[in-house]
Protein backbone atom coordinates (compact mmCIF):
# COMPACT_ATOMS: atom_id res chain seq x y z
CA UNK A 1 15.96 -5.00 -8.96
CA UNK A 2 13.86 -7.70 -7.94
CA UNK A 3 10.43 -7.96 -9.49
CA UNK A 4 7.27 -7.95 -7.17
CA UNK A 5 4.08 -9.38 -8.67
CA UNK A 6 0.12 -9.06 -7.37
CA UNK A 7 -0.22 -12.76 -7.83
CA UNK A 8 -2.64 -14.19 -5.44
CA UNK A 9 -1.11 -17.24 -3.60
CA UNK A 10 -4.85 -18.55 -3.19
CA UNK A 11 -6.76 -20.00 -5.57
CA UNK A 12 -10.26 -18.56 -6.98
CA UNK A 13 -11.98 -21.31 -5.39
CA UNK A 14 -10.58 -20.13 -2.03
CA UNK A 15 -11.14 -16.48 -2.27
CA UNK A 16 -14.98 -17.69 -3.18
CA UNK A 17 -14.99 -19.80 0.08
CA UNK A 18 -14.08 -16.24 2.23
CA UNK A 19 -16.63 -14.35 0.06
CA UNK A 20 -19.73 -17.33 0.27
CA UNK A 21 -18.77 -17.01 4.29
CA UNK A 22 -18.72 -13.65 4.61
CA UNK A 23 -21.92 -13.15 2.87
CA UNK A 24 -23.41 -15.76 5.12
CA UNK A 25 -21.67 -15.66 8.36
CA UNK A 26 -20.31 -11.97 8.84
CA UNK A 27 -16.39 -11.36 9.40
CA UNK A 28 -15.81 -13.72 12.70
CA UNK A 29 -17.07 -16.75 10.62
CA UNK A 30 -14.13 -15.57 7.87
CA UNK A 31 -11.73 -14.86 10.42
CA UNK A 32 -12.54 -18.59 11.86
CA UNK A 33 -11.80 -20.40 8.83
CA UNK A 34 -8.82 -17.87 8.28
CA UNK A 35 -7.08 -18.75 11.51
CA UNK A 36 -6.51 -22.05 10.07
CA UNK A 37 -5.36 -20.95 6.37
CA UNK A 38 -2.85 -18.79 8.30
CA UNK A 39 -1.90 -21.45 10.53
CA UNK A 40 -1.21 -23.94 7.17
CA UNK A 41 0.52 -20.97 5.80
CA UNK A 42 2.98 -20.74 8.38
CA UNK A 43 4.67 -24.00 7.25
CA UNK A 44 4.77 -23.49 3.50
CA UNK A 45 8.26 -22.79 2.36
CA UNK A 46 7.04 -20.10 -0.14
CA UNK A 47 5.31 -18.24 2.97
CA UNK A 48 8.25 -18.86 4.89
CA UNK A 49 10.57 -16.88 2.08
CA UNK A 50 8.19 -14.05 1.38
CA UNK A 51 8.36 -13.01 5.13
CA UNK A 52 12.28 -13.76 5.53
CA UNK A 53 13.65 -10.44 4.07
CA UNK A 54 11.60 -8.40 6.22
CA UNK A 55 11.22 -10.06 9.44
CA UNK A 56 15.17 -10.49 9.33
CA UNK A 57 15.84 -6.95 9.31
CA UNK A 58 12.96 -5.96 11.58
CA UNK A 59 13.77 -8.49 13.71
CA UNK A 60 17.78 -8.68 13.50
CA UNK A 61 17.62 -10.62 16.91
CA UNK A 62 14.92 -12.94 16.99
CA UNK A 63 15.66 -16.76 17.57
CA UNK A 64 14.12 -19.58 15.81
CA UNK A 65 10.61 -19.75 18.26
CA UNK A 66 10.02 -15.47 18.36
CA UNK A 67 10.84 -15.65 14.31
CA UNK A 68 8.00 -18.09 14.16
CA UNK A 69 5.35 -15.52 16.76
CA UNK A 70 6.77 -12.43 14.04
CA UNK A 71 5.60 -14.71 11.14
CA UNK A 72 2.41 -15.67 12.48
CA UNK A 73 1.56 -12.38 13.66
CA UNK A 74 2.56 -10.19 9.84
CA UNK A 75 0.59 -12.68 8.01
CA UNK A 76 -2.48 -12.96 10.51
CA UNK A 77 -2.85 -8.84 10.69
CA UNK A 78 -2.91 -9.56 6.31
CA UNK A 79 -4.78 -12.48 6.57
CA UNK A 80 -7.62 -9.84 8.69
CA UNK A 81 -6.59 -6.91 6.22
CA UNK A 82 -7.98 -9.02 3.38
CA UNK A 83 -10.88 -10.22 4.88
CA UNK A 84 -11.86 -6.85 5.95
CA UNK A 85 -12.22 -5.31 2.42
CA UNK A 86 -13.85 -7.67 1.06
CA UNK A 87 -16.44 -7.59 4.06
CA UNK A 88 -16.40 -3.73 3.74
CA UNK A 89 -17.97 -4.36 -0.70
CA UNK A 90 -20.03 -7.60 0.53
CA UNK A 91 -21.62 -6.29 3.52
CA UNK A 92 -20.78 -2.95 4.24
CA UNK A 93 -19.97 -1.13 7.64
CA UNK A 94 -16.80 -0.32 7.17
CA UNK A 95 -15.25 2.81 9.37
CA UNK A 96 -12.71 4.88 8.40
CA UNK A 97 -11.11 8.08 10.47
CA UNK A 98 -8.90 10.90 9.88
CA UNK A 99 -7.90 13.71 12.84
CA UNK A 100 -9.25 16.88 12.32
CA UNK A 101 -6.37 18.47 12.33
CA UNK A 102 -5.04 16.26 8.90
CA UNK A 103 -8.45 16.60 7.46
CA UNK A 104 -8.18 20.73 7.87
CA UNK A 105 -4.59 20.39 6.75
CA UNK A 106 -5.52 18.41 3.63
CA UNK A 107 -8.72 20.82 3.03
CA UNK A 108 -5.41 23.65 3.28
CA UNK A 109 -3.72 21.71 1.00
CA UNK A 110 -6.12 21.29 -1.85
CA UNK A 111 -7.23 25.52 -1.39
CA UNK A 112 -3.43 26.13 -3.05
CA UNK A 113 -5.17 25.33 -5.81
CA UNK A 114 -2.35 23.01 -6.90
CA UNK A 115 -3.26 19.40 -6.32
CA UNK A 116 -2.26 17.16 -3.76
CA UNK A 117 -0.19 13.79 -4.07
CA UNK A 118 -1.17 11.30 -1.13
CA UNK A 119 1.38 9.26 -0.73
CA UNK A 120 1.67 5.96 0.78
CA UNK A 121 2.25 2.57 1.05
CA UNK A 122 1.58 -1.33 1.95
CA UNK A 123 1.06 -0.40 5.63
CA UNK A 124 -1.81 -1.90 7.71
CA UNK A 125 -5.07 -2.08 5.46
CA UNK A 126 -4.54 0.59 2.55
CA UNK A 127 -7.40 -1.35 0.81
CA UNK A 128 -9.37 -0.70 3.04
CA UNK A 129 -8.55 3.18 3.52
CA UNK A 130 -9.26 3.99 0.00
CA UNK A 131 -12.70 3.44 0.05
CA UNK A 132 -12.73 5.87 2.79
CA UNK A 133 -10.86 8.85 1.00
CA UNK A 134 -13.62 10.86 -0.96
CA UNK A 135 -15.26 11.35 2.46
CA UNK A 136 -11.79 12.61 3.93
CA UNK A 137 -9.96 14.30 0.76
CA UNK A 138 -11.14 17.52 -0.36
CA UNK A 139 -10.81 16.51 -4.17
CA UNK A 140 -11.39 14.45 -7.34
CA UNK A 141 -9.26 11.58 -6.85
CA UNK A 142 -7.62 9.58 -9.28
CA UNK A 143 -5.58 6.46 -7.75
CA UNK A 144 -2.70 4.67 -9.17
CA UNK A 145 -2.98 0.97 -8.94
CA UNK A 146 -1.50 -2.29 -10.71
CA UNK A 147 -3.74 -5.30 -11.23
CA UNK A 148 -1.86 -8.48 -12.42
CA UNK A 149 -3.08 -11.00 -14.37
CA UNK A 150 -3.03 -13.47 -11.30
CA UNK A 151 -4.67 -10.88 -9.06
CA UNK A 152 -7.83 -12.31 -7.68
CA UNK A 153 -8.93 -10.74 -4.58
CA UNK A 154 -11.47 -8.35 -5.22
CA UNK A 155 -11.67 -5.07 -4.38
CA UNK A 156 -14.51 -3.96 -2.26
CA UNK A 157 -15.96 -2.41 -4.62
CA UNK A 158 -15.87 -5.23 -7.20
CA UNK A 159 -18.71 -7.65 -4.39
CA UNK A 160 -21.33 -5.29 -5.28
CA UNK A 161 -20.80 -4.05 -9.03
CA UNK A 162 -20.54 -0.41 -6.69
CA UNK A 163 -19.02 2.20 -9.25
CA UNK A 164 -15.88 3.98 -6.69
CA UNK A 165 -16.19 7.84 -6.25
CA UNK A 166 -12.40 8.09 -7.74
CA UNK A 167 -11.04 6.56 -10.77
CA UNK A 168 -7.99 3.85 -11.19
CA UNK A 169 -4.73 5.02 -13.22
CA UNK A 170 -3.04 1.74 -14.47
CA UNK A 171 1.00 2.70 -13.87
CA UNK A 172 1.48 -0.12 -17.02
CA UNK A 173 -0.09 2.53 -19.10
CA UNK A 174 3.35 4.46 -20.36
CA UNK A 175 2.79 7.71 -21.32
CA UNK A 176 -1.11 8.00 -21.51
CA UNK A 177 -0.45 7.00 -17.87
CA UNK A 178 2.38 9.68 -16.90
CA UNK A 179 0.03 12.32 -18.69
CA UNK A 180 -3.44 11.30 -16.72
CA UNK A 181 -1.26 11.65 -13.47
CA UNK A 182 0.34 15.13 -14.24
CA UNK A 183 -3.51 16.43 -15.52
CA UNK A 184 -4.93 15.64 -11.87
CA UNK A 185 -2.81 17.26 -10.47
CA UNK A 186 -2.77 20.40 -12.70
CA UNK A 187 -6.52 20.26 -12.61
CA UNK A 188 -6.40 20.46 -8.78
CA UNK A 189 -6.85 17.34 -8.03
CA UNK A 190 -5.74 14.23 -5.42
CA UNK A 191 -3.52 11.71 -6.99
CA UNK A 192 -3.19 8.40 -4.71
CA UNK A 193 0.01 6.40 -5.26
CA UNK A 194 1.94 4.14 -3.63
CA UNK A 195 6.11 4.84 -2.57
CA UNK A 196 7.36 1.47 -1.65
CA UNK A 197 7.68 -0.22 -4.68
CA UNK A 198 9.53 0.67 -8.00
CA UNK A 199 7.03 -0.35 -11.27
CA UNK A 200 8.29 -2.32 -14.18
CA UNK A 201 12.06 -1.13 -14.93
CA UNK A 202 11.80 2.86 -14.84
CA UNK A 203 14.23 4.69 -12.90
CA UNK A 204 14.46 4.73 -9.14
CA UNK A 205 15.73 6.32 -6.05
CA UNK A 206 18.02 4.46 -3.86
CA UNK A 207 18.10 4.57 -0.32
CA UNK A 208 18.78 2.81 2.93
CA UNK A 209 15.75 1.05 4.67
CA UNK A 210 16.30 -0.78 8.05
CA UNK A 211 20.59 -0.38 7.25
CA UNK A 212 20.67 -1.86 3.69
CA UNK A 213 19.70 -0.23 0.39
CA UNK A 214 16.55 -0.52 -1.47
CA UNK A 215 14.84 0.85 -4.83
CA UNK A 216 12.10 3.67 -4.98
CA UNK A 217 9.74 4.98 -7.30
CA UNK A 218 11.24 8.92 -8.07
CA UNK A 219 7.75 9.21 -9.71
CA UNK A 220 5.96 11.18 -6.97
CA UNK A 221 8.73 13.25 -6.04
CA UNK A 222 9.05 14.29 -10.19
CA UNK A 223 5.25 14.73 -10.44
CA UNK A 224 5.74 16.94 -7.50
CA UNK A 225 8.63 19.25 -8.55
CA UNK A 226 6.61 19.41 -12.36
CA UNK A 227 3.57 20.26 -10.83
CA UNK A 228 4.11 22.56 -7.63
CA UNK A 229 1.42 19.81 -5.43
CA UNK A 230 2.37 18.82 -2.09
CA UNK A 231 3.35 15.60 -1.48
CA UNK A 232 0.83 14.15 1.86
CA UNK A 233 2.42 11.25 3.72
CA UNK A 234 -0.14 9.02 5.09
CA UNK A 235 -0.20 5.77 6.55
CA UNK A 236 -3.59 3.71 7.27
CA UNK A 237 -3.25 1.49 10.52
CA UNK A 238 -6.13 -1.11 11.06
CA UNK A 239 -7.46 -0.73 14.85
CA UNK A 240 -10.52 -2.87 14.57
CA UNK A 241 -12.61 -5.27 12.87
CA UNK A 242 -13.59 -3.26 9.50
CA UNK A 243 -12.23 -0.09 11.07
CA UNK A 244 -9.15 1.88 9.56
CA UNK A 245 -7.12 5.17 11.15
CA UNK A 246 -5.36 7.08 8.23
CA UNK A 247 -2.89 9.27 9.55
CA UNK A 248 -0.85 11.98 7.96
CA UNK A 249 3.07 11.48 9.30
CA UNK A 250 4.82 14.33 7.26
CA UNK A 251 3.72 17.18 4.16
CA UNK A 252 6.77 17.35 2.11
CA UNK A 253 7.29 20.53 -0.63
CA UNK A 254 9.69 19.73 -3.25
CA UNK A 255 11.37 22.14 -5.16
CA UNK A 256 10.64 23.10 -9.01
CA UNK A 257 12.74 22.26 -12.01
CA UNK A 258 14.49 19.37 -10.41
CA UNK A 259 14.81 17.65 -13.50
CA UNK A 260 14.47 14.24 -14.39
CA UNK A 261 17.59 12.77 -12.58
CA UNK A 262 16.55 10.44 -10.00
CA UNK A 263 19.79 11.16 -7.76
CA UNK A 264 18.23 14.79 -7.47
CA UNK A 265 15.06 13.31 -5.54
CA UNK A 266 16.47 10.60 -3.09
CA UNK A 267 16.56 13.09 -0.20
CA UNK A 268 12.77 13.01 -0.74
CA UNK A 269 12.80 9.22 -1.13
CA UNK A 270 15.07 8.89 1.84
CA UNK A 271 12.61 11.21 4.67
CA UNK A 272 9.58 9.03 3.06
CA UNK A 273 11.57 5.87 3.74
CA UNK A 274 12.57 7.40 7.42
CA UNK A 275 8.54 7.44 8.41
CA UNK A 276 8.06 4.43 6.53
CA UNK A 277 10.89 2.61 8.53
CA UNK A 278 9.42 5.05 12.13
CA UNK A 279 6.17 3.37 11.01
CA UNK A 280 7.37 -0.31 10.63
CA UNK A 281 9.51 0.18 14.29
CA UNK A 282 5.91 1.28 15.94
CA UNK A 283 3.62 -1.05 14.14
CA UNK A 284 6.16 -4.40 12.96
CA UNK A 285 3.09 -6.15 11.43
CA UNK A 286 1.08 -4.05 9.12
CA UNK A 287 3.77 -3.84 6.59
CA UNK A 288 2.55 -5.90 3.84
CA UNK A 289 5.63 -6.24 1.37
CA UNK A 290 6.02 -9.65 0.76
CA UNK A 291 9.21 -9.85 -1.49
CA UNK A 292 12.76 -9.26 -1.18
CA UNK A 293 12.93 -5.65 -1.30
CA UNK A 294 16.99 -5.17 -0.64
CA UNK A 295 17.36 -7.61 -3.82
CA UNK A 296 19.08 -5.01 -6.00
CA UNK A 297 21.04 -7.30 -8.00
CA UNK A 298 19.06 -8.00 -11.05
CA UNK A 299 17.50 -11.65 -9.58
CA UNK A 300 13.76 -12.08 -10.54
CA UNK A 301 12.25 -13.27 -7.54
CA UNK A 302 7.86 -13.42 -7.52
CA UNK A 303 7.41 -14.36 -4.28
CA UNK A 304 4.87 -11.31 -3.34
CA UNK A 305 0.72 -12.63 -2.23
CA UNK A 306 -2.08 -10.79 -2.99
CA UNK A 307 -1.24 -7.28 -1.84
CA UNK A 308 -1.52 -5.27 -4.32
């Protein structure tokens, strides 16, 4: 499997450059300086690799010139995706929206009485979306997330010393971590997680994405069958300068008792890969994995920028 890592490319002195200008100069002063970054970025080899897997499957077709507009145009949508969260803690304003119809479905959801997993994934500005969710999601929220040593973007909520209306479950925890995830859920709760990345070296799906086979986190689909909660698929598209649309694309029910055999939970795996790969066809560049996700054969590869 090939290992993914939140290391920021960037150094600390550069993030603090985007953060002094932000402060200063809004968002379009960050975005001015970032239209250059990106452009230097388009040239570096390690840039150039990180978008390869990806962009070669997305884009099977693409000649040398159109490879180089689907390159610049994944990493500038990131390059605004970053900016914006950290605008959204510094200065505030951010706007997030939900239909009515997925917010009454979610409130539906969480009146079972059995928790809900929202699932999703490193699609447009996720970030972003989070801070959003305790105005949108019926529920105490508890949100599984991975910070690497080498992670240094801040989230929003890290500008301002803000304490988040949810709490953070570290998935490097082991079993305190398994147990925190299974109580939110039994105490009614929303658990946030991510689906498009296996953690560490637990066991994991496998199923085809864009023709070629890739490795899943069976976590949310065993949480599921354990617990009875409905699994919410929901993808956050960025239409706007600090303004995110979270959409729900699919509610799947798994069935109890499923055991722990991951082979028993990759049709699950597979219809969340289908809307991820629907989602990916409709909106090529906000999907933010930066690492060779079809790697399956035991290379270690970091090559993934601060997404995580």
């Amino acid at each position: 499997m090939t290992a993914w890592t939140s290391r920021s490319l960037g150094s600390r002195l550069q993030h603090e450059i985007f953060y002094v200008l932000i402060n200063f100069g809004g968002v379009r002063l960050a975005y001015a300086l970032l239209f250059w970054v990106m452009l230097w970025y388009m040239f570096k080899p390690e840039a150039i690799r990180r978008n390869e897997p990806y962009l070669s499957r997305r884009f099977p077709q693409a000649g040398f010139a159109m490879r180089l507009v689907h390159r610049w145009r994944r990493q500038w949508e990131f390059g605004k995706a970053l900016v914006d969260r950290a605008a959204a803690g510094i200065r505030g304003g951010h706007h997030n929206k939900m239909r009515r119809e997925d917010i009454d479905a979610l409130a539906g959801i969480h009146g079972e009485g059995k928790g809900i997993i929202l699932l999703t994934a490193h699609v447009g500005n996720w970030q972003l979306s989070i801070a959003g969710l305790p105005r949108l999601v019926p529920a105490p929220i508890n949100f599984v997330l991975y910070r690497g040593l080498g992670d240094l973007a801040r989230h929003y909520f890290e500008h301002n010393n803000e304490t988040p209306a949810f709490n953070f479950i570290d998935p490097a925890g082991g079993p305190e971590s398994a147990l925190a995830m299974a109580q939110t859920l039994f105490k009614g709760g929303t658990l946030g997680m991510m689906g498009d990345r296996p953690f560490g070296h637990t066991q994991n799906c496998h199923v085809p994405f864009f023709g070629e086979t890739i490795s899943l986190p069976y976590t949310p689909y065993y949480l599921a069958s354990v617990t009875g909660a409905p699994i919410v698929i929901t993808f956050s598209y960025r239409y706007g300068i600090m303004k995110v649309s979270n959409l729900i694309v699919s509610i799947l029910r798994v069935p109890a008792n499923l055991g722990k055999n991951p082979a028993a939970y990759e049709p699950y795996a597979r219809h969340f890969v289908d809307m991820l790969e629907e989602s990916a066809r409709k909106h090529p560049y906000h999907f933010f994995n930066f690492y060779n996700m079809w790697d399956n054969n035991g290379h270690q590869e970091q090559t993934q920028s601060r997404v995580n």
